[in-house]
PDB file of N, CA and C in Angstrom:
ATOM      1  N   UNK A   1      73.461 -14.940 -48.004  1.00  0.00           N
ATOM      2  CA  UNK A   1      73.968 -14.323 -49.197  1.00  0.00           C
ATOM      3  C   UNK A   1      73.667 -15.278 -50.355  1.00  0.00           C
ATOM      4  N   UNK A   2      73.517 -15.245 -51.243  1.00  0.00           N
ATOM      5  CA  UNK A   2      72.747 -15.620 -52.439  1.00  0.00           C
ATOM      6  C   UNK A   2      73.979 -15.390 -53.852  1.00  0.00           C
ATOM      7  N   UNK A   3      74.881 -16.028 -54.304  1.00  0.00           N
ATOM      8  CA  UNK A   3      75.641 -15.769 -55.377  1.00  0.00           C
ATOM      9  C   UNK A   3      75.340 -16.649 -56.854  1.00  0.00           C
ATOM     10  N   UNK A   4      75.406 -15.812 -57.807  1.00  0.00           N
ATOM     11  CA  UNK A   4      75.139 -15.909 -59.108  1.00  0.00           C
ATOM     12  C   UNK A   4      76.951 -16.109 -59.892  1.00  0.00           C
ATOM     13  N   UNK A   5      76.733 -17.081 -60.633  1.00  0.00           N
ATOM     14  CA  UNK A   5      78.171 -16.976 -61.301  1.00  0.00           C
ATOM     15  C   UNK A   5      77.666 -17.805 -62.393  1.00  0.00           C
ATOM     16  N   UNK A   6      77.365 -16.763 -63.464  1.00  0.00           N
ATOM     17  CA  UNK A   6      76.955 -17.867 -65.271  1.00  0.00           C
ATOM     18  C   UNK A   6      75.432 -18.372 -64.563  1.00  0.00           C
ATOM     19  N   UNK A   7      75.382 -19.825 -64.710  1.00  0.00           N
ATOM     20  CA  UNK A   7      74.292 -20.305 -64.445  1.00  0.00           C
ATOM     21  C   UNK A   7      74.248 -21.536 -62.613  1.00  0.00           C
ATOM     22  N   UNK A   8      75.579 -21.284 -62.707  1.00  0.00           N
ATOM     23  CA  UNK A   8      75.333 -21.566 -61.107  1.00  0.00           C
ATOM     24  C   UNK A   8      75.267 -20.505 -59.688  1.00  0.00           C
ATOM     25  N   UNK A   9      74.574 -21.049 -58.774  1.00  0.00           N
ATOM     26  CA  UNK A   9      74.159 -20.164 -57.753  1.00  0.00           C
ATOM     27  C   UNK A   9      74.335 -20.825 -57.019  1.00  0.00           C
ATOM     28  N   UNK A  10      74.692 -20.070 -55.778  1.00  0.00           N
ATOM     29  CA  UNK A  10      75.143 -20.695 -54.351  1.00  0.00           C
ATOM     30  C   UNK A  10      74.443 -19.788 -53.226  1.00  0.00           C
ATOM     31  N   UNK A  11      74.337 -20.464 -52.261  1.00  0.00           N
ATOM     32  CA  UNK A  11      73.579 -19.601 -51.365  1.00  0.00           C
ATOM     33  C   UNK A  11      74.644 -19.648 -49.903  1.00  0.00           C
ATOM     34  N   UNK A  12      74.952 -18.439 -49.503  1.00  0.00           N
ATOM     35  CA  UNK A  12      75.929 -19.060 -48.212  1.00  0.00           C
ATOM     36  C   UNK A  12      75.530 -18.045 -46.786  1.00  0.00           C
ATOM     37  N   UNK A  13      75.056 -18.951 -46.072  1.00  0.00           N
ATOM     38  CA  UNK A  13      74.575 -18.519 -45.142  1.00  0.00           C
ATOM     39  C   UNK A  13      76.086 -17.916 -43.548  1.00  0.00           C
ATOM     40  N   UNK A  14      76.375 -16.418 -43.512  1.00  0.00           N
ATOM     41  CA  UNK A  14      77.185 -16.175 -43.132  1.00  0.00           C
ATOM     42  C   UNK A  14      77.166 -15.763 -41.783  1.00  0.00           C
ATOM     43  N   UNK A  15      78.229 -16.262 -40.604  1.00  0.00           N
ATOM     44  CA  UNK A  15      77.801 -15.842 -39.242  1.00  0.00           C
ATOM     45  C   UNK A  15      79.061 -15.055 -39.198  1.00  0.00           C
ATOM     46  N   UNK A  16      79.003 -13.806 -37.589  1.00  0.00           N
ATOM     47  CA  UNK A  16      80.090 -13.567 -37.047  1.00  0.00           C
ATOM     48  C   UNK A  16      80.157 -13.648 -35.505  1.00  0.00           C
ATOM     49  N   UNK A  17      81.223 -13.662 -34.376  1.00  0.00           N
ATOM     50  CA  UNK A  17      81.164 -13.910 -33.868  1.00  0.00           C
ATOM     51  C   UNK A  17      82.546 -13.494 -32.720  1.00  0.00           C
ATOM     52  N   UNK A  18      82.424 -13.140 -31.863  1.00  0.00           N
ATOM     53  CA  UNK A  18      83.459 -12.618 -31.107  1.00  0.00           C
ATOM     54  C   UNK A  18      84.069 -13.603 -30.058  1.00  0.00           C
ATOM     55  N   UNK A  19      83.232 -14.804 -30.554  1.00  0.00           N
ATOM     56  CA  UNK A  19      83.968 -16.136 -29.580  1.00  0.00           C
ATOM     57  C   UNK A  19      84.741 -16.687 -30.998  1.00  0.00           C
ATOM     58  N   UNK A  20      85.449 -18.361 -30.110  1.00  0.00           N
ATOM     59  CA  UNK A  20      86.239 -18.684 -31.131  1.00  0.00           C
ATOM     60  C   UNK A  20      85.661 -19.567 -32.403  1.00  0.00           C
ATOM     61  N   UNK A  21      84.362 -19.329 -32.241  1.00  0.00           N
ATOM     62  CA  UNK A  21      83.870 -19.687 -33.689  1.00  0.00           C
ATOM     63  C   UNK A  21      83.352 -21.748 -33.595  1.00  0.00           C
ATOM     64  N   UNK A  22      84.028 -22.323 -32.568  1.00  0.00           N
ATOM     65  CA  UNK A  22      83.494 -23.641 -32.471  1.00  0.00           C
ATOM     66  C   UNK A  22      82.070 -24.069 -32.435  1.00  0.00           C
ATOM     67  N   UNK A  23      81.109 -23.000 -32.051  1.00  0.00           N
ATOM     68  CA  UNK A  23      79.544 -22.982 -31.907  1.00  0.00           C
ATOM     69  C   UNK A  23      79.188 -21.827 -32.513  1.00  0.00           C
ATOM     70  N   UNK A  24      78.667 -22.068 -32.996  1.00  0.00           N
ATOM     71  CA  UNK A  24      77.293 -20.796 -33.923  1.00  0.00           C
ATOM     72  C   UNK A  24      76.036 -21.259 -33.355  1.00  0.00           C
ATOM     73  N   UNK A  25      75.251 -20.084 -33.221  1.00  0.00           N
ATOM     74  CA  UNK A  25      73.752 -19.712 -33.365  1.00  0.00           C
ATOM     75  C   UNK A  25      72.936 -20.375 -34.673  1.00  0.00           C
ATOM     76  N   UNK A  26      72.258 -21.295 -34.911  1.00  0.00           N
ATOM     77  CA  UNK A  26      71.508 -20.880 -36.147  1.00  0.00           C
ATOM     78  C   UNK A  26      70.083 -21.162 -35.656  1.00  0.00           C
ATOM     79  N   UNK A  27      69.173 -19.923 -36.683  1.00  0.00           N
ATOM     80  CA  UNK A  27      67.779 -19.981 -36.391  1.00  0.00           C
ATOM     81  C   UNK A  27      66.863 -21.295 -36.882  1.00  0.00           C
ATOM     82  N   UNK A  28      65.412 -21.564 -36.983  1.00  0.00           N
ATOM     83  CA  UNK A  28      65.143 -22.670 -37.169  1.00  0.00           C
ATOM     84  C   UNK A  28      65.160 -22.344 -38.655  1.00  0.00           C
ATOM     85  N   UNK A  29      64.768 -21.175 -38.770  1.00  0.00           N
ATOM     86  CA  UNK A  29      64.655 -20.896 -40.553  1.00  0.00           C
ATOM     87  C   UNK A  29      66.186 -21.108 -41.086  1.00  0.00           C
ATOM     88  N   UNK A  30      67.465 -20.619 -40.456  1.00  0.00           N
ATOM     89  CA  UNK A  30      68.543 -20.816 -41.292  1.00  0.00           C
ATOM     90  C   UNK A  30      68.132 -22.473 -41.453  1.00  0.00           C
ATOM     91  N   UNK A  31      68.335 -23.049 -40.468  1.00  0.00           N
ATOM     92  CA  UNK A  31      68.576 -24.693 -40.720  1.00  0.00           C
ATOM     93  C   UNK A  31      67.780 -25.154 -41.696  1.00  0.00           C
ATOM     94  N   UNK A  32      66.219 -25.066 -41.398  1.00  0.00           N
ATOM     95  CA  UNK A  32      64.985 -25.080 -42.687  1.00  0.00           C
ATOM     96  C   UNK A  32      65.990 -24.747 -43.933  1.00  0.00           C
ATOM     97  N   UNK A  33      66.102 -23.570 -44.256  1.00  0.00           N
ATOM     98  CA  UNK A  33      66.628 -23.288 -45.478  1.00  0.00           C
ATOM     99  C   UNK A  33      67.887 -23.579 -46.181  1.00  0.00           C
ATOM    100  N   UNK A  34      68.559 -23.953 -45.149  1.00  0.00           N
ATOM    101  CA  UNK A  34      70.007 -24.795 -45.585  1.00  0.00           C
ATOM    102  C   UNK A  34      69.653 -26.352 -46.265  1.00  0.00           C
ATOM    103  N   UNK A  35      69.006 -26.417 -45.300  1.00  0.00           N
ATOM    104  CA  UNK A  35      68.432 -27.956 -46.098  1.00  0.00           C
ATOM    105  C   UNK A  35      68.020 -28.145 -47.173  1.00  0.00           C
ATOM    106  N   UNK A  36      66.933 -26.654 -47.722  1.00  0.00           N
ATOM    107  CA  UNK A  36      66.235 -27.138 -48.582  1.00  0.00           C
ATOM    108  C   UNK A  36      66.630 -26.669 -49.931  1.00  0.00           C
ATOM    109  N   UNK A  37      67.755 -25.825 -49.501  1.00  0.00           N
ATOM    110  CA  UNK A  37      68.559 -24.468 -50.377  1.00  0.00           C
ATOM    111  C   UNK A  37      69.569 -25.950 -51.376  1.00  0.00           C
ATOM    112  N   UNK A  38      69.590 -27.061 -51.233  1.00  0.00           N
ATOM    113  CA  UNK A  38      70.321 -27.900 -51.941  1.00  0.00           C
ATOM    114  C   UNK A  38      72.396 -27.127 -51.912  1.00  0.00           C
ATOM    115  N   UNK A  39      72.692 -26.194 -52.997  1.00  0.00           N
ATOM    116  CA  UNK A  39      74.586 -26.076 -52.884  1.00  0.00           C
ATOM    117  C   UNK A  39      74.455 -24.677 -51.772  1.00  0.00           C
ATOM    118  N   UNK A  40      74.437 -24.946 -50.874  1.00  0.00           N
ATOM    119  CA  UNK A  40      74.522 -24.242 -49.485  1.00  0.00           C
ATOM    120  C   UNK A  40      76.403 -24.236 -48.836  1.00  0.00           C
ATOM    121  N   UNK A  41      76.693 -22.764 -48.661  1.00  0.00           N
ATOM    122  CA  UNK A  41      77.888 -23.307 -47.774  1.00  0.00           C
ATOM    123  C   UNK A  41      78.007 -22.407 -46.660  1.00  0.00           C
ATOM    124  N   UNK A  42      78.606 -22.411 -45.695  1.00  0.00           N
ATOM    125  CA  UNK A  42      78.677 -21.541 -44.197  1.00  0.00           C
ATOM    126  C   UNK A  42      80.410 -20.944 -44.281  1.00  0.00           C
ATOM    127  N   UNK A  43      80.058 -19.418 -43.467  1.00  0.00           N
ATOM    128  CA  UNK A  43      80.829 -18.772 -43.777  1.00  0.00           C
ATOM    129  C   UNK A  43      80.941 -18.021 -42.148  1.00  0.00           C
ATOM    130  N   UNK A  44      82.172 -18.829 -41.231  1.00  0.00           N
ATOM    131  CA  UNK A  44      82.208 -18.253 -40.017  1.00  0.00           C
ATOM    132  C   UNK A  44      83.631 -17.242 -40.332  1.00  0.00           C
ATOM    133  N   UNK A  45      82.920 -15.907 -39.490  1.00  0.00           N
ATOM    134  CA  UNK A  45      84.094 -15.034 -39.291  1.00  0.00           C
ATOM    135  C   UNK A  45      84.318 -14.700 -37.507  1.00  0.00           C
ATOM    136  N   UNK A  46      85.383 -15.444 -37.084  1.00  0.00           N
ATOM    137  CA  UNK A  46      85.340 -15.504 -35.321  1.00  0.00           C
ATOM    138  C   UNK A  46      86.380 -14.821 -35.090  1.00  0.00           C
ATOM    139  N   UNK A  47      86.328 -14.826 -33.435  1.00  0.00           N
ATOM    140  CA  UNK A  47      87.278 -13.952 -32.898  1.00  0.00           C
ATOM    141  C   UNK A  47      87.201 -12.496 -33.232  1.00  0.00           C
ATOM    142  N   UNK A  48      85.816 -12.328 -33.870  1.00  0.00           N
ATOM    143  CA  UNK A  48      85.786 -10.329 -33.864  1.00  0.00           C
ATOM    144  C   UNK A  48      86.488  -9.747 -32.992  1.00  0.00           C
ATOM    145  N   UNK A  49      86.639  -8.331 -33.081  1.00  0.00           N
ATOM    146  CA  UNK A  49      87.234  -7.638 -31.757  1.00  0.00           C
ATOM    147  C   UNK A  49      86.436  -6.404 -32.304  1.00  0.00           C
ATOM    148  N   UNK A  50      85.371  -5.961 -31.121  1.00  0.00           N
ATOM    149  CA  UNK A  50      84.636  -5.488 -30.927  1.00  0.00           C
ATOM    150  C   UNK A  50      84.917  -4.455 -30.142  1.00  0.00           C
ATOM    151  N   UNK A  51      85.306  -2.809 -30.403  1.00  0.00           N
ATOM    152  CA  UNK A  51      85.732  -2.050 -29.124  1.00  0.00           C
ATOM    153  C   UNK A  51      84.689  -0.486 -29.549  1.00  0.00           C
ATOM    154  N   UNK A  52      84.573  -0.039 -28.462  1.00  0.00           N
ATOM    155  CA  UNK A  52      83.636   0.926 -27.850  1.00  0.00           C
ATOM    156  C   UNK A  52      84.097   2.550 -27.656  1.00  0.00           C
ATOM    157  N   UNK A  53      83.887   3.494 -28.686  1.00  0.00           N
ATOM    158  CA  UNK A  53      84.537   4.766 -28.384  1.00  0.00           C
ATOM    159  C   UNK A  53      83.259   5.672 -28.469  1.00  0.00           C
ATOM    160  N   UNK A  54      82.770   6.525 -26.669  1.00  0.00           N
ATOM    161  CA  UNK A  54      81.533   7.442 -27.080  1.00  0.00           C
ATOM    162  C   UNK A  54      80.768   7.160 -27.789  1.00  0.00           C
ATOM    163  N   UNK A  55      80.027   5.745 -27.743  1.00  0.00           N
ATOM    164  CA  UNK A  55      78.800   5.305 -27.757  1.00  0.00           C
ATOM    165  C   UNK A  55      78.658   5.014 -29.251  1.00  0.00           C
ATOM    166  N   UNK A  56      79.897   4.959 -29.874  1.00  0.00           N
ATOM    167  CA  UNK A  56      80.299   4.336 -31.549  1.00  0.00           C
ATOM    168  C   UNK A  56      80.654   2.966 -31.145  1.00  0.00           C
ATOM    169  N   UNK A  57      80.412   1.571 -32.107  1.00  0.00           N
ATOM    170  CA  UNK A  57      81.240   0.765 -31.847  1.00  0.00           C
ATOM    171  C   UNK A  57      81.886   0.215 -33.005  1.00  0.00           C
ATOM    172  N   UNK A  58      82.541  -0.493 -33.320  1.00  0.00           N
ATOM    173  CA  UNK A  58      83.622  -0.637 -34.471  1.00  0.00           C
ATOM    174  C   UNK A  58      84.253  -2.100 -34.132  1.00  0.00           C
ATOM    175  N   UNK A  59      83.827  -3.162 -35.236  1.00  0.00           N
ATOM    176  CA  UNK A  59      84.648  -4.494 -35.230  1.00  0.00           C
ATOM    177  C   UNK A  59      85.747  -4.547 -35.977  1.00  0.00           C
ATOM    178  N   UNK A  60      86.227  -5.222 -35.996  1.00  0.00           N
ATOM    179  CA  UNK A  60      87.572  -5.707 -36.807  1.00  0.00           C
ATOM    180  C   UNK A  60      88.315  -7.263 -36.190  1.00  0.00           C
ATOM    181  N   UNK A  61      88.815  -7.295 -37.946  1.00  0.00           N
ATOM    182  CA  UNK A  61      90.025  -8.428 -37.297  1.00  0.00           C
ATOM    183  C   UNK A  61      88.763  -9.636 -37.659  1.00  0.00           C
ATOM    184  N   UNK A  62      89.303 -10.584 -37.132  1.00  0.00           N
ATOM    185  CA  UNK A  62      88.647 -11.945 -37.177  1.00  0.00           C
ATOM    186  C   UNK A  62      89.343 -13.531 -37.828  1.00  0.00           C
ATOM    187  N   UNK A  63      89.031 -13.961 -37.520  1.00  0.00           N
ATOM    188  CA  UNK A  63      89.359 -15.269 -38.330  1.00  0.00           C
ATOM    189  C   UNK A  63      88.295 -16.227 -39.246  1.00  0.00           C
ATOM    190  N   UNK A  64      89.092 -16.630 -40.757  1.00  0.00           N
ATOM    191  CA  UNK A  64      87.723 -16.811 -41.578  1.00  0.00           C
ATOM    192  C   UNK A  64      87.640 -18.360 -41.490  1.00  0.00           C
ATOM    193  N   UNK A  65      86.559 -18.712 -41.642  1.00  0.00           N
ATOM    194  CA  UNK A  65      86.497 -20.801 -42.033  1.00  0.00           C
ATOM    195  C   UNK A  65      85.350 -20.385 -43.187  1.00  0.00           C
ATOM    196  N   UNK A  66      85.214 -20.925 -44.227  1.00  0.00           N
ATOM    197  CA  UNK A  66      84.655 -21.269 -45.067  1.00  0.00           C
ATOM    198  C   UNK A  66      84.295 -22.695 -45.138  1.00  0.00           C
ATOM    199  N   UNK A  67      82.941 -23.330 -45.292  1.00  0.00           N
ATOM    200  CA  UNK A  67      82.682 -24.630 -45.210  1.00  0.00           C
ATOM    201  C   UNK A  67      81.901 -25.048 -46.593  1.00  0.00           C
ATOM    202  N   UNK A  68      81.968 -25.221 -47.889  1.00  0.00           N
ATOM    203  CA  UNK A  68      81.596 -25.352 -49.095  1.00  0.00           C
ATOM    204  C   UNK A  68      80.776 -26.887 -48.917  1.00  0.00           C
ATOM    205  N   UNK A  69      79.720 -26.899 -49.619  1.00  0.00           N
ATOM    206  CA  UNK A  69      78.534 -28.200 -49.775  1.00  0.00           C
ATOM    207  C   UNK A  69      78.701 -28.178 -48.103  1.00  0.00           C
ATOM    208  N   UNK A  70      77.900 -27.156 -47.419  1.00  0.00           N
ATOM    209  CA  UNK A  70      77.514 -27.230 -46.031  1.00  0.00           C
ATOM    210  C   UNK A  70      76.548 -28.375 -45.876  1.00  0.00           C
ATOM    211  N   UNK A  71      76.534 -29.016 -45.072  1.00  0.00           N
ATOM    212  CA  UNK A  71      75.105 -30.367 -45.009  1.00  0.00           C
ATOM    213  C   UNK A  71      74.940 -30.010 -43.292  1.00  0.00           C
ATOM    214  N   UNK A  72      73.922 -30.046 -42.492  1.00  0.00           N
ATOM    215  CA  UNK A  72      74.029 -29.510 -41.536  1.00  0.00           C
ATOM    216  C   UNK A  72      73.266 -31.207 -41.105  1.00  0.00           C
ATOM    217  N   UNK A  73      73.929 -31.788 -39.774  1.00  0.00           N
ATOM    218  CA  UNK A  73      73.979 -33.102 -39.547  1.00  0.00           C
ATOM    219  C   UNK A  73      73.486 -32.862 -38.199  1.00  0.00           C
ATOM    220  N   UNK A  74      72.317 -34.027 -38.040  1.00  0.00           N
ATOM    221  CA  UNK A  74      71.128 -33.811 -36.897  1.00  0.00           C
ATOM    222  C   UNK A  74      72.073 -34.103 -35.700  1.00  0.00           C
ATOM    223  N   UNK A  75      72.811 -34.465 -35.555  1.00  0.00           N
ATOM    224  CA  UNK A  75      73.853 -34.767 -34.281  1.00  0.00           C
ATOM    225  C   UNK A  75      74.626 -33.974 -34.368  1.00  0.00           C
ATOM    226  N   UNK A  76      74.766 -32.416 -35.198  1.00  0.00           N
ATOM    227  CA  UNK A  76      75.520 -31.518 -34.963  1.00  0.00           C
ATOM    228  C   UNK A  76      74.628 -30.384 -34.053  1.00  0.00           C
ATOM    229  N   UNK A  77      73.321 -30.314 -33.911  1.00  0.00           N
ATOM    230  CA  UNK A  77      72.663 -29.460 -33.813  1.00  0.00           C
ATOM    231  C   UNK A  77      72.111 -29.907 -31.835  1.00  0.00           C
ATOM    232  N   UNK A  78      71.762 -29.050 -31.414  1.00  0.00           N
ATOM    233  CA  UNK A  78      71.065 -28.551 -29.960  1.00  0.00           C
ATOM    234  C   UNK A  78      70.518 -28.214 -29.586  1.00  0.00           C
ATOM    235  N   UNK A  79      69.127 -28.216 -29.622  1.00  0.00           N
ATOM    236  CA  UNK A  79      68.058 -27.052 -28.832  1.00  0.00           C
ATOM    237  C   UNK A  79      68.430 -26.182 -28.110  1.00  0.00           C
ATOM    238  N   UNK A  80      68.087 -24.916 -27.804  1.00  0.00           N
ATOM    239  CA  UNK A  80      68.412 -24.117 -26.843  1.00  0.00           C
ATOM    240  C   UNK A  80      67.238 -23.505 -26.465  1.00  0.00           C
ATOM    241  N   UNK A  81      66.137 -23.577 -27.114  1.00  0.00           N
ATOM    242  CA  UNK A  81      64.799 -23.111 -26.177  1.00  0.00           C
ATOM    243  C   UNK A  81      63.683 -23.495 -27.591  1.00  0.00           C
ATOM    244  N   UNK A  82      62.364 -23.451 -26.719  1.00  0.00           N
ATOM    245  CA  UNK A  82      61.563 -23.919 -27.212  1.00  0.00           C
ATOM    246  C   UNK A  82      60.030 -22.367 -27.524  1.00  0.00           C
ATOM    247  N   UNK A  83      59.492 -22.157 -28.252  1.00  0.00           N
ATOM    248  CA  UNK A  83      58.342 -21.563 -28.195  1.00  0.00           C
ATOM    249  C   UNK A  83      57.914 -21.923 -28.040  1.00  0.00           C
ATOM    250  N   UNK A  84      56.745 -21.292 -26.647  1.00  0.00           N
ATOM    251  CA  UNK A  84      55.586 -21.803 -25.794  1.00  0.00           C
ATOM    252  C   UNK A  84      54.478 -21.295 -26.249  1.00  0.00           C
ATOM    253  N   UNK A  85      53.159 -21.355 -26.535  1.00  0.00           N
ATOM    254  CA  UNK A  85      52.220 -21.091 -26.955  1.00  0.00           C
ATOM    255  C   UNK A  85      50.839 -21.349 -25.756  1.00  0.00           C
ATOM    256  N   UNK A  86      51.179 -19.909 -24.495  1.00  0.00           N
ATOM    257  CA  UNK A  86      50.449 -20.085 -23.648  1.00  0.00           C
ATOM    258  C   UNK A  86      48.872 -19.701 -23.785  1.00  0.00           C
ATOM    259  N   UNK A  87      48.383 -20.603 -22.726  1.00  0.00           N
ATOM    260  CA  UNK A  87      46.951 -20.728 -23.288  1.00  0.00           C
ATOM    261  C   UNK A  87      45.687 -19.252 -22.416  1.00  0.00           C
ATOM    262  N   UNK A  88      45.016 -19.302 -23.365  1.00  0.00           N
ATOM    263  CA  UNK A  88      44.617 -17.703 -22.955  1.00  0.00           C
ATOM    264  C   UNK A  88      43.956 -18.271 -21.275  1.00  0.00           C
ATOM    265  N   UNK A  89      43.364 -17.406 -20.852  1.00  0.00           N
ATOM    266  CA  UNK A  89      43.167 -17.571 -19.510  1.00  0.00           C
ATOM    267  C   UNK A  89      41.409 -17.846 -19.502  1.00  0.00           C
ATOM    268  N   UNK A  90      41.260 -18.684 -18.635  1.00  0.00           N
ATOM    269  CA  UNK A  90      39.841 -19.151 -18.793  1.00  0.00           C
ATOM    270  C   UNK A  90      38.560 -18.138 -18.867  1.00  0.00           C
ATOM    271  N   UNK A  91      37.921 -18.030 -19.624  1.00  0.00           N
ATOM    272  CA  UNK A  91      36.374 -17.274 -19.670  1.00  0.00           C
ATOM    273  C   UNK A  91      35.791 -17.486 -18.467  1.00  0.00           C
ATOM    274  N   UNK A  92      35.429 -16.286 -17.885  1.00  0.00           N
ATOM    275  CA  UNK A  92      34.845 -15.926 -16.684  1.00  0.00           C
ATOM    276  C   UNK A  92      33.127 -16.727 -17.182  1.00  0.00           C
ATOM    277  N   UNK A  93      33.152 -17.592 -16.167  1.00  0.00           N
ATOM    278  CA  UNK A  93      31.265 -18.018 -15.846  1.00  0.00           C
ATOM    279  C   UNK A  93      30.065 -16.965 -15.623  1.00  0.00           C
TER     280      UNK A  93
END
């Protein structure tokens, strides 16, 4: 999300989440762009409640944390998988 107020702007990159919010997902581009986005802040909404009626589904509820001048700290972060870039298969002789 991207906010304008006069001549300052903030950019706040927002997750949700139906766990209790201690771990988030972020992509390599969020992180890239948090970094480079300079007044960045994170905006977890956890504990969704997520329920299921005839193939509708419908959240609600949650709990908010707001984190203002987000700085995202290399010992906060984890790999969880890597892109492989497999190699084509050898040309027939």
């Amino acid at each position: 999300m991207h906010c304008v107020n006069g001549d300052g702007e903030l950019r706040v990159e927002v997750k949700g989440t139906t766990s209790d919010g201690s771990v988030i997902l972020l992509t390599s581009g969020e992180v890239v762009q948090a970094r480079a986005d300079g007044a960045t802040a994170l905006y977890v909404l956890s504990g969704i409640d997520v329920t299921e009626n005839g193939g509708t589904f419908t959240a609600s509820g949650g709990e908010e944390r707001v984190i203002a001048n987000w700085e995202i700290v290399d010992s906060d972060l984890a790999p969880l998988a890597y892109r492989y870039k497999v190699p084509p298969p050898p040309r027939p002789t």
